[in-house]
Protein backbone atom coordinates (compact mmCIF):
# COMPACT_ATOMS: atom_id res chain seq x y z
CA UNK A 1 91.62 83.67 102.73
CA UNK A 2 94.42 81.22 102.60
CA UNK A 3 97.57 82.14 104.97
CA UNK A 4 101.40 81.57 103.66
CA UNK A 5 102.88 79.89 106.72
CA UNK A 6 106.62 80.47 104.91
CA UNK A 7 105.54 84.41 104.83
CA UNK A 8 108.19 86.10 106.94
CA UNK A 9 107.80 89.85 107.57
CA UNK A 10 111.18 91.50 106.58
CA UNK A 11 113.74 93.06 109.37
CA UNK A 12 112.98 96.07 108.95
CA UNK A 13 109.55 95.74 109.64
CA UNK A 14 110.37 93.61 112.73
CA UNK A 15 112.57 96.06 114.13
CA UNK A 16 110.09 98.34 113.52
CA UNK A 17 107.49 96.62 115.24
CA UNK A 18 109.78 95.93 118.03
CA UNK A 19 110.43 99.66 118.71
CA UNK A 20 106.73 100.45 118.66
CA UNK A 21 106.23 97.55 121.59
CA UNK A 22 108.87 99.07 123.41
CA UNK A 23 107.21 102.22 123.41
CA UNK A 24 104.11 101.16 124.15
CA UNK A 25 105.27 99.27 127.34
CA UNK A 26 107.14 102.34 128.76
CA UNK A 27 103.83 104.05 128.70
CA UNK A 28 102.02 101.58 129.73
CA UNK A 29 104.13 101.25 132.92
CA UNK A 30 104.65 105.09 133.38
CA UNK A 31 100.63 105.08 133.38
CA UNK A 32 99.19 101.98 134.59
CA UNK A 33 100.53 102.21 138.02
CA UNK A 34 98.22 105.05 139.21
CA UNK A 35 95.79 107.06 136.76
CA UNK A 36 96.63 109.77 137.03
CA UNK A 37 99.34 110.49 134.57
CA UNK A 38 102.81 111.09 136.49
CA UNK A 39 105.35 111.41 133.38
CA UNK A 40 104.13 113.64 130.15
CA UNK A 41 104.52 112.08 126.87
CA UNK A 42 107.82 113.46 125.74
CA UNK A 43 109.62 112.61 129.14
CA UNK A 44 108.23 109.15 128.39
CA UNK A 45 109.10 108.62 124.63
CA UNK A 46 112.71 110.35 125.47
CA UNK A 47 113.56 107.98 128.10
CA UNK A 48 112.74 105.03 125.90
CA UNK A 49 114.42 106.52 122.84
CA UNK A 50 117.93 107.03 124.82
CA UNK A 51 117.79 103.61 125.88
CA UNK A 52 116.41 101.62 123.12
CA UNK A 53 117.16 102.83 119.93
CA UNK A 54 121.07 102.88 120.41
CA UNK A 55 120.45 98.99 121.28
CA UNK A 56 118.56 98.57 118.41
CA UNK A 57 120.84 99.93 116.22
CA UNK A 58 123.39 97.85 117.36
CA UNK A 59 121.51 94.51 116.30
């Protein structure tokens, strides 16, 4: 198909998109470090949250 190089995702969506890549890099770097997992899932998302969203927000 044809692509719309003027096509723009809205800000909503790229905020959105920006929180899930911040997510995904705090796990990735609670994780990739040694394979064994050394932070559970909820002490990783709730260190991220605190420190992200309230920056986000701000924007």
């Amino acid at each position: 198909g044809r692509k719309n190089k003027n096509l723009r995702a809205s800000l909503s969506h790229q905020r959105g998109w920006t929180i899930a890549q911040l997510c995904l890099q705090h796990l990735v770097l609670g994780y990739a470090a040694n394979p064994t997992p050394v932070l559970d899932d909820d002490a990783v998302f709730r260190g991220w949250l605190e420190a992200q969203v309230p920056l986000l927000l701000r924007e």
